[in-house]
PDB file of N, CA and C in Angstrom:
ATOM      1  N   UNK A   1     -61.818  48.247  43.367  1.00  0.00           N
ATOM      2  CA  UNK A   1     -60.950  47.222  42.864  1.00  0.00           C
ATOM      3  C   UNK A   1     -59.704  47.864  42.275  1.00  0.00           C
ATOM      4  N   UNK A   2     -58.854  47.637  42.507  1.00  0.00           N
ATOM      5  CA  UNK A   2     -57.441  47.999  41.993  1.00  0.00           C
ATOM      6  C   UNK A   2     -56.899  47.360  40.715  1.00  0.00           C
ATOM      7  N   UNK A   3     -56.464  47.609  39.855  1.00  0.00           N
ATOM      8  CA  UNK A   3     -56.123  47.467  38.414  1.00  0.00           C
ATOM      9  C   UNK A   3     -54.558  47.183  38.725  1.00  0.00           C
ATOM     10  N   UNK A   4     -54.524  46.432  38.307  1.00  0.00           N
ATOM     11  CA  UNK A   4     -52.854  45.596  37.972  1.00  0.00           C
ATOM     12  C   UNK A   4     -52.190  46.535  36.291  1.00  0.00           C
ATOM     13  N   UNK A   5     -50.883  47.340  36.379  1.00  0.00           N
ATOM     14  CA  UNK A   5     -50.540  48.142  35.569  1.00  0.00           C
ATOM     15  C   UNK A   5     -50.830  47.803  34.102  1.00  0.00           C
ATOM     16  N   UNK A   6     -50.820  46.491  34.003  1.00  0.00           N
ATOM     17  CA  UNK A   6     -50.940  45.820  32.410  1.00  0.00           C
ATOM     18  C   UNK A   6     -52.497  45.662  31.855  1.00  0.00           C
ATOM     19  N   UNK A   7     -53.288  45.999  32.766  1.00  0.00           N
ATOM     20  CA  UNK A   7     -54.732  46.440  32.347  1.00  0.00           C
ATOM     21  C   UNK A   7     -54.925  47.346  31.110  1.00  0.00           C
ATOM     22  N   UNK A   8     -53.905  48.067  31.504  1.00  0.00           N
ATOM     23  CA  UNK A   8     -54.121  49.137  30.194  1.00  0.00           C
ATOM     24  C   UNK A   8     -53.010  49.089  29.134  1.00  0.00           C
ATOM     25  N   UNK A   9     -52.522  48.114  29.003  1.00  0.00           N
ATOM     26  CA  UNK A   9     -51.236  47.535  28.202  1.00  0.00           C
ATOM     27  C   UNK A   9     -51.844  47.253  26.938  1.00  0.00           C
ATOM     28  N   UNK A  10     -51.423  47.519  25.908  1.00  0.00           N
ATOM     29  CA  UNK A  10     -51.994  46.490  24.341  1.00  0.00           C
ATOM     30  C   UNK A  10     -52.029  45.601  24.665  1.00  0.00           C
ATOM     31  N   UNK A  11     -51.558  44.530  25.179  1.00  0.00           N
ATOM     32  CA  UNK A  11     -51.514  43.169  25.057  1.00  0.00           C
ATOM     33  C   UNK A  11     -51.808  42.663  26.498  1.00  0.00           C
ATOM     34  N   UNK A  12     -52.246  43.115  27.276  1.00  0.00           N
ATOM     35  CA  UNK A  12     -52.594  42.604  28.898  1.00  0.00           C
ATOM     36  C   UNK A  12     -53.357  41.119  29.174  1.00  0.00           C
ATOM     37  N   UNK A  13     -54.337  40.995  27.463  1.00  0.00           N
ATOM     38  CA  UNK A  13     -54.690  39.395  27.522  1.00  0.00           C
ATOM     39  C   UNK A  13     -53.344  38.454  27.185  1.00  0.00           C
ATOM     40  N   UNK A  14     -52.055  39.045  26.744  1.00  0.00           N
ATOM     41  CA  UNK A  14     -51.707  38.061  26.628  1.00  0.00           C
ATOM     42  C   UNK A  14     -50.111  37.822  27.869  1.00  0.00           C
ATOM     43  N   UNK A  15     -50.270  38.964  29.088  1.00  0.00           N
ATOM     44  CA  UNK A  15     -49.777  38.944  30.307  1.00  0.00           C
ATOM     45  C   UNK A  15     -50.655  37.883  30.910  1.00  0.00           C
ATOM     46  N   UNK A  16     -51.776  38.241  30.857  1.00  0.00           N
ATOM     47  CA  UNK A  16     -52.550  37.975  31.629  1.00  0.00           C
ATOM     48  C   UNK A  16     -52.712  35.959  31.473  1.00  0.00           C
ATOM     49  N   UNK A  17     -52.573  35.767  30.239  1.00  0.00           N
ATOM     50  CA  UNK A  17     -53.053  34.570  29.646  1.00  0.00           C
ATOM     51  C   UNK A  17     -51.347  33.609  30.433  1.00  0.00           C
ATOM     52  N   UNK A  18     -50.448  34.580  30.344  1.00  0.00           N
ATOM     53  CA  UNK A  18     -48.848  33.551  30.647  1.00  0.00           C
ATOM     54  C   UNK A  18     -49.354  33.931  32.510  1.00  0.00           C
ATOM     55  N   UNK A  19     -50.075  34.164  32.828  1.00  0.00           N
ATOM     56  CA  UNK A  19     -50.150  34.258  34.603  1.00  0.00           C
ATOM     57  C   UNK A  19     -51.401  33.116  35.009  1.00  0.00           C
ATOM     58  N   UNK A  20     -52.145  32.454  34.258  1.00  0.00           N
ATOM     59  CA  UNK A  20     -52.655  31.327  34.308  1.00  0.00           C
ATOM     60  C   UNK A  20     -53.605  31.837  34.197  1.00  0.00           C
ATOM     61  N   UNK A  21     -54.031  32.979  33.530  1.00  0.00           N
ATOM     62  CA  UNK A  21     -55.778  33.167  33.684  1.00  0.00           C
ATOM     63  C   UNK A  21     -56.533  32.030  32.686  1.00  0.00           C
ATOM     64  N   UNK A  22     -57.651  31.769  32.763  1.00  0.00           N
ATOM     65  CA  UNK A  22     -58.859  30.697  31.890  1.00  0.00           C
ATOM     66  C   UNK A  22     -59.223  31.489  30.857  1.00  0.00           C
ATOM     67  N   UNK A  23     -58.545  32.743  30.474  1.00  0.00           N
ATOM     68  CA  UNK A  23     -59.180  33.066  29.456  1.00  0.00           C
ATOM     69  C   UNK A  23     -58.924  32.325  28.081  1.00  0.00           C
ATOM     70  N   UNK A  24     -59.885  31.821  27.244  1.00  0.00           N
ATOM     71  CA  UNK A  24     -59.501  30.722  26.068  1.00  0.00           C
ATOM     72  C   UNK A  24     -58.620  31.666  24.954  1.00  0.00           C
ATOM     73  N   UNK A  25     -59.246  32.887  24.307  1.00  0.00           N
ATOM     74  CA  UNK A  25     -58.128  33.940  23.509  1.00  0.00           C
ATOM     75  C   UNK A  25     -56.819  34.269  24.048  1.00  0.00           C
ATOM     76  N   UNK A  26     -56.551  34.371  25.521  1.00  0.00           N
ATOM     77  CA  UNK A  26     -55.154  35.117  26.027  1.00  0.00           C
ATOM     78  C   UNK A  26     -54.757  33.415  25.927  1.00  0.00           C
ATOM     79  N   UNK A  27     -55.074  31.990  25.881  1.00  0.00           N
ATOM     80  CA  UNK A  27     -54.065  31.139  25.600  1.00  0.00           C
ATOM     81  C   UNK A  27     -53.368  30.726  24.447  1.00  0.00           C
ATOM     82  N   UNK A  28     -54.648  30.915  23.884  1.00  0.00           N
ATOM     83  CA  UNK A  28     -54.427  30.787  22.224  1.00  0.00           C
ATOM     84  C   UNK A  28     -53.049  31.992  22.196  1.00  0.00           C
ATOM     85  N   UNK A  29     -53.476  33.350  22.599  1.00  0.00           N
ATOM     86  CA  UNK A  29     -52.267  34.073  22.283  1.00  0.00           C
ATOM     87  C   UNK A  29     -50.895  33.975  22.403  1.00  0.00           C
ATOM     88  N   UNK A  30     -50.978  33.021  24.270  1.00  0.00           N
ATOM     89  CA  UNK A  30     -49.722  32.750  24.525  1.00  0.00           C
ATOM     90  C   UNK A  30     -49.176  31.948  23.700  1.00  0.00           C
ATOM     91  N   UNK A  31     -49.984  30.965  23.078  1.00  0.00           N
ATOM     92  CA  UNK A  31     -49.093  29.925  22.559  1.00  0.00           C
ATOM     93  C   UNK A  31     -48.203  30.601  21.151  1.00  0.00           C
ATOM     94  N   UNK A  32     -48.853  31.615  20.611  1.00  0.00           N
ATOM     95  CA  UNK A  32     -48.115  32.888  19.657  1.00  0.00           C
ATOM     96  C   UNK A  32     -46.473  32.750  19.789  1.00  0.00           C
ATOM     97  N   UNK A  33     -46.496  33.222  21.076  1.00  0.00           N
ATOM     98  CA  UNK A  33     -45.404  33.769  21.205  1.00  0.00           C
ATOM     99  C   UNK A  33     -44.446  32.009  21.553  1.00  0.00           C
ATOM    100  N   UNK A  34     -44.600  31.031  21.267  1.00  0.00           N
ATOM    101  CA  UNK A  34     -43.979  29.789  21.828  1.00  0.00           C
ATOM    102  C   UNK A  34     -43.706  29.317  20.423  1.00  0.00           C
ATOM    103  N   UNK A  35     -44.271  29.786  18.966  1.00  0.00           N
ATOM    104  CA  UNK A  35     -43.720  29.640  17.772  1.00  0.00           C
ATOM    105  C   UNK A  35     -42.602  30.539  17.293  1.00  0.00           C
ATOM    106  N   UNK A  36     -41.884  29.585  16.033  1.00  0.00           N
ATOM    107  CA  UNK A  36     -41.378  30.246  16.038  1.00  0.00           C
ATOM    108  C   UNK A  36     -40.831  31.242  15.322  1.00  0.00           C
ATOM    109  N   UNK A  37     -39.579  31.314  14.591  1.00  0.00           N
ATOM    110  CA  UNK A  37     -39.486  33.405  14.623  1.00  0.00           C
ATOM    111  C   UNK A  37     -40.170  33.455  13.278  1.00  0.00           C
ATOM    112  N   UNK A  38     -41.242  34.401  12.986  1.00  0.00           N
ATOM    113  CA  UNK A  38     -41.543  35.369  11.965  1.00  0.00           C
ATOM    114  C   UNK A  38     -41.183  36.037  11.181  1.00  0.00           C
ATOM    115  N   UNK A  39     -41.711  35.470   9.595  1.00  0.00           N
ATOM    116  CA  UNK A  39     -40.915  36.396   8.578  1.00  0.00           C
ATOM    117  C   UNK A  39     -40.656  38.255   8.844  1.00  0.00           C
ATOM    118  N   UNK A  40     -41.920  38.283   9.663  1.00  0.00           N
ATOM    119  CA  UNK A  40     -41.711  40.034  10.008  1.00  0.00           C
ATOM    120  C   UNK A  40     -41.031  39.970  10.833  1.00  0.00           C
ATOM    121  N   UNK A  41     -40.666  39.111  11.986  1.00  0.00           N
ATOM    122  CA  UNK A  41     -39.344  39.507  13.046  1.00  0.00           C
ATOM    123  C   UNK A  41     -37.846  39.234  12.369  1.00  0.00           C
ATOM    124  N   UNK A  42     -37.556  38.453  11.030  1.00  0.00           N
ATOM    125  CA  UNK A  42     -36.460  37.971  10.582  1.00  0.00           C
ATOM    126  C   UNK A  42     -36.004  39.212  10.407  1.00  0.00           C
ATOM    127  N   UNK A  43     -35.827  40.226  10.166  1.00  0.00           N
ATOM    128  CA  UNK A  43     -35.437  41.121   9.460  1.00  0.00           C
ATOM    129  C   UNK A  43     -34.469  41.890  10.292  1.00  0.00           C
ATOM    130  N   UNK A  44     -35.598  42.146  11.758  1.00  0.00           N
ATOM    131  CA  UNK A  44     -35.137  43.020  12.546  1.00  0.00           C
ATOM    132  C   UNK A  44     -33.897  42.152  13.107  1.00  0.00           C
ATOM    133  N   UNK A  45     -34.291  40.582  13.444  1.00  0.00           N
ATOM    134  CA  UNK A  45     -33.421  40.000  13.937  1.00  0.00           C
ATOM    135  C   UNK A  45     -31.672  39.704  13.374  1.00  0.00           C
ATOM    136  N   UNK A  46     -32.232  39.422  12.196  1.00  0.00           N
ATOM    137  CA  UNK A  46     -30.859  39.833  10.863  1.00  0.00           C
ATOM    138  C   UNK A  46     -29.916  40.762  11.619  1.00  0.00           C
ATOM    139  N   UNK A  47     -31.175  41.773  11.492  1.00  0.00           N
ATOM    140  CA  UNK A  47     -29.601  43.056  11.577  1.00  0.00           C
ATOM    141  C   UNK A  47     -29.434  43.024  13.039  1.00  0.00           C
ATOM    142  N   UNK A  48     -30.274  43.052  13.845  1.00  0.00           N
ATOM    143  CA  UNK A  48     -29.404  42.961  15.274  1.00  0.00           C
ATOM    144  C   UNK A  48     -28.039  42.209  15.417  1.00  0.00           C
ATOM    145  N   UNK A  49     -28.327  41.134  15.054  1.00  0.00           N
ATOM    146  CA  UNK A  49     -27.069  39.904  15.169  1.00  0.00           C
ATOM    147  C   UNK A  49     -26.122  40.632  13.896  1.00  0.00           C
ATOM    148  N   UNK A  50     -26.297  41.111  13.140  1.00  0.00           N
ATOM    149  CA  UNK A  50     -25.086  41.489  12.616  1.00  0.00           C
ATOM    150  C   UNK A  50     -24.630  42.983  13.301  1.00  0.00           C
ATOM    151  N   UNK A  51     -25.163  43.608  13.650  1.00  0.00           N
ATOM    152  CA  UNK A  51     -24.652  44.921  14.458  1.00  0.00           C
ATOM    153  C   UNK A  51     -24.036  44.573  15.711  1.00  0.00           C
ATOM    154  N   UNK A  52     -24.466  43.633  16.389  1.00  0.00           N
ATOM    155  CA  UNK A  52     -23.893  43.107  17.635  1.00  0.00           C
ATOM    156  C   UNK A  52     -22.660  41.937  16.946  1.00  0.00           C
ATOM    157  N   UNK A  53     -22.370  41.706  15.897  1.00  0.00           N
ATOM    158  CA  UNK A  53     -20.920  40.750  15.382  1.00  0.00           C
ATOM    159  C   UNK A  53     -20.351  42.173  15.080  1.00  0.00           C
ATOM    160  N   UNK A  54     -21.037  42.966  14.435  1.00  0.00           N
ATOM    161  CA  UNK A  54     -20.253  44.355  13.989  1.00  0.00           C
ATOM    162  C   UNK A  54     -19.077  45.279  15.068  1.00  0.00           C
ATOM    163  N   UNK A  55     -20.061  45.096  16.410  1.00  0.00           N
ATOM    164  CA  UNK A  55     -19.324  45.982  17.594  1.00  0.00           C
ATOM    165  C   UNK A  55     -18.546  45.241  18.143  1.00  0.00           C
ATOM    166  N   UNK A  56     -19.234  44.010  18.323  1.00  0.00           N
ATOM    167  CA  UNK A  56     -17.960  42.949  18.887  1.00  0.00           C
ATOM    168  C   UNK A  56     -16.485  43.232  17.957  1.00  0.00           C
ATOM    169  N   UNK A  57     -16.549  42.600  16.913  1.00  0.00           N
ATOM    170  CA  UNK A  57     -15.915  42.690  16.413  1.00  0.00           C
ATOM    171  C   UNK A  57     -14.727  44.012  16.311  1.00  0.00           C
ATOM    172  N   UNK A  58     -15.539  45.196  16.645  1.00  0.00           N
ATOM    173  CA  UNK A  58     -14.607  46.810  16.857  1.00  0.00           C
ATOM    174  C   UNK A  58     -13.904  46.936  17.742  1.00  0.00           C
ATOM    175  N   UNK A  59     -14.767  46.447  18.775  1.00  0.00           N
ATOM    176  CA  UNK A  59     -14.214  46.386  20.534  1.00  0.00           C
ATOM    177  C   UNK A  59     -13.177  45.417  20.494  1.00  0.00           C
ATOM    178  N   UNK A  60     -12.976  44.107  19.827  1.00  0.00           N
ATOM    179  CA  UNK A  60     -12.102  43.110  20.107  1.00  0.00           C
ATOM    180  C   UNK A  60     -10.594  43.641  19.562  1.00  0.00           C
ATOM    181  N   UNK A  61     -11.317  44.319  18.225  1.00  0.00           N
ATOM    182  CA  UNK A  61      -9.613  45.236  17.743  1.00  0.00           C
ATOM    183  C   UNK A  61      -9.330  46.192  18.154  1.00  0.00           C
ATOM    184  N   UNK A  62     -10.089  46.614  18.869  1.00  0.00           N
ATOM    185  CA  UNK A  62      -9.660  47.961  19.598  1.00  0.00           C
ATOM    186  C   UNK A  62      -8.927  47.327  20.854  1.00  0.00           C
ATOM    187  N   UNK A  63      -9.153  46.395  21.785  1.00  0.00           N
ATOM    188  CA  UNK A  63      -8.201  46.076  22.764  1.00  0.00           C
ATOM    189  C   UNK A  63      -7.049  45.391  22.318  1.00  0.00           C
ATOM    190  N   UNK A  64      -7.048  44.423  21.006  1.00  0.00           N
ATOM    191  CA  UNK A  64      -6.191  44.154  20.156  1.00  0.00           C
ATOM    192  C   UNK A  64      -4.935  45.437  20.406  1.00  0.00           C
ATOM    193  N   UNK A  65      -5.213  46.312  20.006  1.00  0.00           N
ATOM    194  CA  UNK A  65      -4.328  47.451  19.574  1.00  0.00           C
ATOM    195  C   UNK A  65      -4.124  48.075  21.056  1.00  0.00           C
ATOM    196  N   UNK A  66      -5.146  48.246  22.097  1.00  0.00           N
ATOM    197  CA  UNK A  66      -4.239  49.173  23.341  1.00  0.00           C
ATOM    198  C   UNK A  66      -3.430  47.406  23.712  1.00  0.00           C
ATOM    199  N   UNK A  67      -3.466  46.282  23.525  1.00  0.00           N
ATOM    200  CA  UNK A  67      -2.722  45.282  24.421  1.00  0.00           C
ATOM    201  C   UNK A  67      -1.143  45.407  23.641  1.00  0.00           C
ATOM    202  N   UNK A  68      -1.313  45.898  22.763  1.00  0.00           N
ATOM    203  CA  UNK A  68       0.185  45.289  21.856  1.00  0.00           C
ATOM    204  C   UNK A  68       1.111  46.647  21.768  1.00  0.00           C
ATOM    205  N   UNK A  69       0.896  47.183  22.815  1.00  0.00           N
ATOM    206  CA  UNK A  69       2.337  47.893  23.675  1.00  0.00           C
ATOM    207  C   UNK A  69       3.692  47.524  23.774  1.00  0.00           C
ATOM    208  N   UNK A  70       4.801  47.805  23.581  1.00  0.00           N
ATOM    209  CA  UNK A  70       5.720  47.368  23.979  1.00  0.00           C
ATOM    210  C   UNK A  70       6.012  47.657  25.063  1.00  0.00           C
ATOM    211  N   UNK A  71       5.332  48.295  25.853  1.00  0.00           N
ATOM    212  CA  UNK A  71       5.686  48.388  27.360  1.00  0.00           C
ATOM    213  C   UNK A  71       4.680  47.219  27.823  1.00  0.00           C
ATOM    214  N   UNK A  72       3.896  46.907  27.292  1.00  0.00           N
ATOM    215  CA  UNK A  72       2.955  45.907  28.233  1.00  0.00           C
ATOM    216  C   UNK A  72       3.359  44.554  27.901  1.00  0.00           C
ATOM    217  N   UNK A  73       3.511  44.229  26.872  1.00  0.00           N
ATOM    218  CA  UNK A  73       4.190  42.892  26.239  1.00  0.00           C
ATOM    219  C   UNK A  73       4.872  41.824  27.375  1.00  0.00           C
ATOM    220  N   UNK A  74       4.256  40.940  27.973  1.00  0.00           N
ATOM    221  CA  UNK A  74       4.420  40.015  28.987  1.00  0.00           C
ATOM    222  C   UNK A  74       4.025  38.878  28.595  1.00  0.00           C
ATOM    223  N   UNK A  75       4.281  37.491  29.229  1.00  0.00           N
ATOM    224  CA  UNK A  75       3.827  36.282  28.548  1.00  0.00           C
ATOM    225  C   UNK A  75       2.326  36.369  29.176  1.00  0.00           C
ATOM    226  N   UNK A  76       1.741  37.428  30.066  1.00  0.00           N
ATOM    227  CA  UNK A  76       0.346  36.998  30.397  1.00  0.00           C
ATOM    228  C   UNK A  76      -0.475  38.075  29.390  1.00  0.00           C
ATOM    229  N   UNK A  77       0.054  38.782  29.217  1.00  0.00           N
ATOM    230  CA  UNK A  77      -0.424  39.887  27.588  1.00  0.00           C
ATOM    231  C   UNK A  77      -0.628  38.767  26.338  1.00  0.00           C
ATOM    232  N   UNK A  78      -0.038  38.062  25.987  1.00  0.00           N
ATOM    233  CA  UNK A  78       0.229  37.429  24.924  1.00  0.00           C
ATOM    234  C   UNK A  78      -0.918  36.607  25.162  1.00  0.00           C
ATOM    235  N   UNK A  79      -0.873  35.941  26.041  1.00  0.00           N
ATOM    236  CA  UNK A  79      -2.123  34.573  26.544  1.00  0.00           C
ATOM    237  C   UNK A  79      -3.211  35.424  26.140  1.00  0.00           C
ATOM    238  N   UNK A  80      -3.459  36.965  26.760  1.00  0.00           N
ATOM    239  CA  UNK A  80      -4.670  37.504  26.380  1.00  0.00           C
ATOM    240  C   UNK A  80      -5.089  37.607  25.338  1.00  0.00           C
ATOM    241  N   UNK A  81      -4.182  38.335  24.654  1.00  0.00           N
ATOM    242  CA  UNK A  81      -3.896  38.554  23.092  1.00  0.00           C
ATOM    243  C   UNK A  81      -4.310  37.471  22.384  1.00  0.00           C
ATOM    244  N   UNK A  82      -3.641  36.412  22.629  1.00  0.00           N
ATOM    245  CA  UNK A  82      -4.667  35.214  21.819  1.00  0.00           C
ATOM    246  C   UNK A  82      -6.115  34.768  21.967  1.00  0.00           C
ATOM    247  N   UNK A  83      -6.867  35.399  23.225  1.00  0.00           N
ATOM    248  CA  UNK A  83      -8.285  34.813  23.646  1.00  0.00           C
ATOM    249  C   UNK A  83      -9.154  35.916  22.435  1.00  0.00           C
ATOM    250  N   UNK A  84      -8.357  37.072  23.048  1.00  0.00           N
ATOM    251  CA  UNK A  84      -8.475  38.604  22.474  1.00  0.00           C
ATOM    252  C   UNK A  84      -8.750  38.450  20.945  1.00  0.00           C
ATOM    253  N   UNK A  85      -7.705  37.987  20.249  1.00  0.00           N
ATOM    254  CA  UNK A  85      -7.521  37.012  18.957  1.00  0.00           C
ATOM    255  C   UNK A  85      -8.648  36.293  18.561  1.00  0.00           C
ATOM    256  N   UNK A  86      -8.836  34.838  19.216  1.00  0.00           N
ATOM    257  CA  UNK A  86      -9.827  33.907  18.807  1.00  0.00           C
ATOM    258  C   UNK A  86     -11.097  34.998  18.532  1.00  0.00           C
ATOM    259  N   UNK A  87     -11.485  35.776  19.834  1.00  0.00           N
ATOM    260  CA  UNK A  87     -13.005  36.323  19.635  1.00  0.00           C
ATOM    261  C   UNK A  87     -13.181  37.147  19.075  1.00  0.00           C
ATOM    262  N   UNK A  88     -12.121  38.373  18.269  1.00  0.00           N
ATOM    263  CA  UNK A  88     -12.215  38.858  17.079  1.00  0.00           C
ATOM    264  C   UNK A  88     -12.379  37.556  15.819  1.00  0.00           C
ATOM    265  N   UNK A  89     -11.633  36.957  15.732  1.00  0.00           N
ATOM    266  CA  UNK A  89     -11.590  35.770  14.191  1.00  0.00           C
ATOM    267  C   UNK A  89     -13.684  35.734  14.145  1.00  0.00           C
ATOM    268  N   UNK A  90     -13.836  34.820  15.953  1.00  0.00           N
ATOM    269  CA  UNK A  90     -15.454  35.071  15.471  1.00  0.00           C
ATOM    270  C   UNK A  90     -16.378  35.512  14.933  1.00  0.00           C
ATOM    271  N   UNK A  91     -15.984  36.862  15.864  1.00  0.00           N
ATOM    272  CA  UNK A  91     -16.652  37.382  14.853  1.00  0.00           C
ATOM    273  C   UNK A  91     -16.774  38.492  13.786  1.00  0.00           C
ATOM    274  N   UNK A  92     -15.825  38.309  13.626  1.00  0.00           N
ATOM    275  CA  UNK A  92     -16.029  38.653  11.958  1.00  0.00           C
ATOM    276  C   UNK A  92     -16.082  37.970  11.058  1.00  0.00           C
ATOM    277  N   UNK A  93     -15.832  36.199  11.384  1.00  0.00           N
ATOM    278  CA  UNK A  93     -16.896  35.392  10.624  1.00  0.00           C
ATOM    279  C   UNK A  93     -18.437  35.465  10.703  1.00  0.00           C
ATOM    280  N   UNK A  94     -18.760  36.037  11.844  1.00  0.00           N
ATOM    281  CA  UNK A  94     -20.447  35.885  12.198  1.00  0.00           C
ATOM    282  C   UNK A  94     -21.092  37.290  11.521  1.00  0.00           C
ATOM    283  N   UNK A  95     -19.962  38.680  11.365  1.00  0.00           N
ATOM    284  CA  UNK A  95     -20.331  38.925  10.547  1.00  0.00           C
ATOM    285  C   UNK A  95     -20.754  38.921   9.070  1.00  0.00           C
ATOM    286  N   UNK A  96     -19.558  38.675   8.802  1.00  0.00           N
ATOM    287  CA  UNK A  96     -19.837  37.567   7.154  1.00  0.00           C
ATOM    288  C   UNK A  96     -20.852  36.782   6.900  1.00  0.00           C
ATOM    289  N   UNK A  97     -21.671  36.276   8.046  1.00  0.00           N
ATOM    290  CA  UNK A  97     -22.505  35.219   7.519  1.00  0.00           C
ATOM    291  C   UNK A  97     -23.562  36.038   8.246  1.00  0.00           C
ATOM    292  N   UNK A  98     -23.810  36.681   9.433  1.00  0.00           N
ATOM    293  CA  UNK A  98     -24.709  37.354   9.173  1.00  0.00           C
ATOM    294  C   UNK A  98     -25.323  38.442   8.045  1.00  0.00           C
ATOM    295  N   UNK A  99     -24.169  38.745   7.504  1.00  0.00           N
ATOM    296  CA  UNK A  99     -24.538  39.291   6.302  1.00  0.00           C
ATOM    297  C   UNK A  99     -25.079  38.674   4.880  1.00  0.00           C
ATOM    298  N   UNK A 100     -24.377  37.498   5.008  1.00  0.00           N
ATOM    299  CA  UNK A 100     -25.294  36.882   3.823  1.00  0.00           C
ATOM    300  C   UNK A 100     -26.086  36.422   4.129  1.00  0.00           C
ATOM    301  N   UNK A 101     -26.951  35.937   5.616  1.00  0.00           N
ATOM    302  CA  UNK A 101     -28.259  35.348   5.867  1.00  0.00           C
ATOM    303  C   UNK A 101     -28.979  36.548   5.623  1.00  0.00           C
ATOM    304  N   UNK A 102     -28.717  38.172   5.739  1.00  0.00           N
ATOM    305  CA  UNK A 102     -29.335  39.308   5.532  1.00  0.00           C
ATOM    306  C   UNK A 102     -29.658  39.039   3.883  1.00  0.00           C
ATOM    307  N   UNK A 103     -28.746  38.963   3.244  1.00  0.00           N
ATOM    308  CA  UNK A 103     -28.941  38.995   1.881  1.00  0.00           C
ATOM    309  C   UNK A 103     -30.141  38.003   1.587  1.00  0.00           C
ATOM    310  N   UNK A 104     -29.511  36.765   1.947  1.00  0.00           N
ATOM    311  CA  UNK A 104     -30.782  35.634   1.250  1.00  0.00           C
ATOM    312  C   UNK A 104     -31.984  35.303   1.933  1.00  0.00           C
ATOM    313  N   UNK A 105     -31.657  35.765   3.033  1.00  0.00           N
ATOM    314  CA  UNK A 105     -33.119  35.917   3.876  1.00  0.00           C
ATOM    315  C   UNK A 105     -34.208  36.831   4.425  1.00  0.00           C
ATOM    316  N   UNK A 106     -33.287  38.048   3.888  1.00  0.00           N
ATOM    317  CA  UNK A 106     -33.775  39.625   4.291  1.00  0.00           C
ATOM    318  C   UNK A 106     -34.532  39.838   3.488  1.00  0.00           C
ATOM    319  N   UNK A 107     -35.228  41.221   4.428  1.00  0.00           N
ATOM    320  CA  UNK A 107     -36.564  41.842   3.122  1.00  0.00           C
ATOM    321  C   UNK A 107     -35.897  42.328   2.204  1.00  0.00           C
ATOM    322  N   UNK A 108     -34.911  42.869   2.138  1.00  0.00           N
ATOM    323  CA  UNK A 108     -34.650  43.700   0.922  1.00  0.00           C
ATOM    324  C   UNK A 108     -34.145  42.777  -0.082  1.00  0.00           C
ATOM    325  N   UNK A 109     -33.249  41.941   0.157  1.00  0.00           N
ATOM    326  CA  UNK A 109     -33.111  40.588  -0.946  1.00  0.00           C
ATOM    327  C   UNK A 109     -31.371  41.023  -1.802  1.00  0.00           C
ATOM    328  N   UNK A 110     -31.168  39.638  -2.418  1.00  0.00           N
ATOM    329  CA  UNK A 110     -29.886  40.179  -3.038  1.00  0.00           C
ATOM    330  C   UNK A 110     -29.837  41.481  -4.317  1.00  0.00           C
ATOM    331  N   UNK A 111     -30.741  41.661  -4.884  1.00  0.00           N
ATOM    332  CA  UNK A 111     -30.787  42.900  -5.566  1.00  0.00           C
ATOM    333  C   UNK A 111     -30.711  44.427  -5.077  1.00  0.00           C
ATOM    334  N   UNK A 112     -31.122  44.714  -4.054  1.00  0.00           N
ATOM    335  CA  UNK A 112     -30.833  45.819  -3.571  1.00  0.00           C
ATOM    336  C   UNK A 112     -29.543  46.217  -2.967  1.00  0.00           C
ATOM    337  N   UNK A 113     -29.189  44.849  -2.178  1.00  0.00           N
ATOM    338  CA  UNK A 113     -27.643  44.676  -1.609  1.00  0.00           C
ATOM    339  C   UNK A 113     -26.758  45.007  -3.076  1.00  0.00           C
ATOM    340  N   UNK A 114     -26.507  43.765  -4.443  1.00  0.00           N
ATOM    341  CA  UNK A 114     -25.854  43.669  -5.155  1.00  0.00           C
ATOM    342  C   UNK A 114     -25.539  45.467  -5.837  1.00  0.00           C
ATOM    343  N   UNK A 115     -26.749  46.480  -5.838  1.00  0.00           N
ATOM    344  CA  UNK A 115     -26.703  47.404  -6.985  1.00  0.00           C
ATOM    345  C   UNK A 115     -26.366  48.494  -5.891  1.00  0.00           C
ATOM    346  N   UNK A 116     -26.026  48.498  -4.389  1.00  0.00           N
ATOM    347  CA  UNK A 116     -25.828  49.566  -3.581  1.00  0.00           C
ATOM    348  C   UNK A 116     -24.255  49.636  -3.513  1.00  0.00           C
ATOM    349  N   UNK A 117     -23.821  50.824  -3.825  1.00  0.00           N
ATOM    350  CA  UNK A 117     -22.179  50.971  -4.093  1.00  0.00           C
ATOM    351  C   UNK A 117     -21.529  51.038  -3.072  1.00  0.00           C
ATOM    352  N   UNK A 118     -21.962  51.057  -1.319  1.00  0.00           N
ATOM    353  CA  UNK A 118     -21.190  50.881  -0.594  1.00  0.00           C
ATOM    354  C   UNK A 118     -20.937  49.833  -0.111  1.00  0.00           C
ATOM    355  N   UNK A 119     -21.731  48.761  -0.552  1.00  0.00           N
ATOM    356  CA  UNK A 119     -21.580  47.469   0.379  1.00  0.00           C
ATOM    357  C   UNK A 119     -21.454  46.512  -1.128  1.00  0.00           C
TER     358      UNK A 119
END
């Protein structure tokens, strides 16, 4: 008999359970994953979404700055420049507020944030 790779997976009952097997535990499991997000996943999720507003946000001023050339300066530069524009403003509002959902919703909490001298 040949073994399907997820046999030996940690979690293969609960591959196994989203591929229609009858097993009654791998459904129960699936349904796990169909709730929703976890105080232990909030955390990680926090900071993802603020590291991903963080880079956005770098990358958007960084083309900001190679577009605003005076050799490149055209009315179709400018059009860019403003899209370029709007999706920096984003996010670095989304950072801002991802950062305070970190604060009031994160493990570490507003006390550790408030007494750390770089932030």
């Amino acid at each position: 008999m040949q073994t399907h790779f997820t046999d030996h997976w940690p979690r293969c009952a609960l591959y196994r359970a989203g591929r229609g097997s009858s097993n009654d535990t791998g459904k129960a499991q699936n349904n796990a994953f169909k709730t929703a997000v976890t105080p232990a996943m909030l955390e990680p999720l926090l900071a993802f979404l603020h590291l991903l507003a963080i880079l956005t946000m770098v990358v958007f001023r960084g083309s900001e700055a190679a577009l605003c050339r005076a050799q490149w300066l055209n009315a179709a530069v400018v059009d860019r420049l403003v899209l370029i524009d709007t999706i920096y403003g984003v996010s670095a509002v989304t950072v801002l507020l991802t950062g305070l959902a970190r604060i009031v919703w994160g493990a570490k909490g507003s006390a550790w944030y408030g007494g750390n001298p770089l932030l």
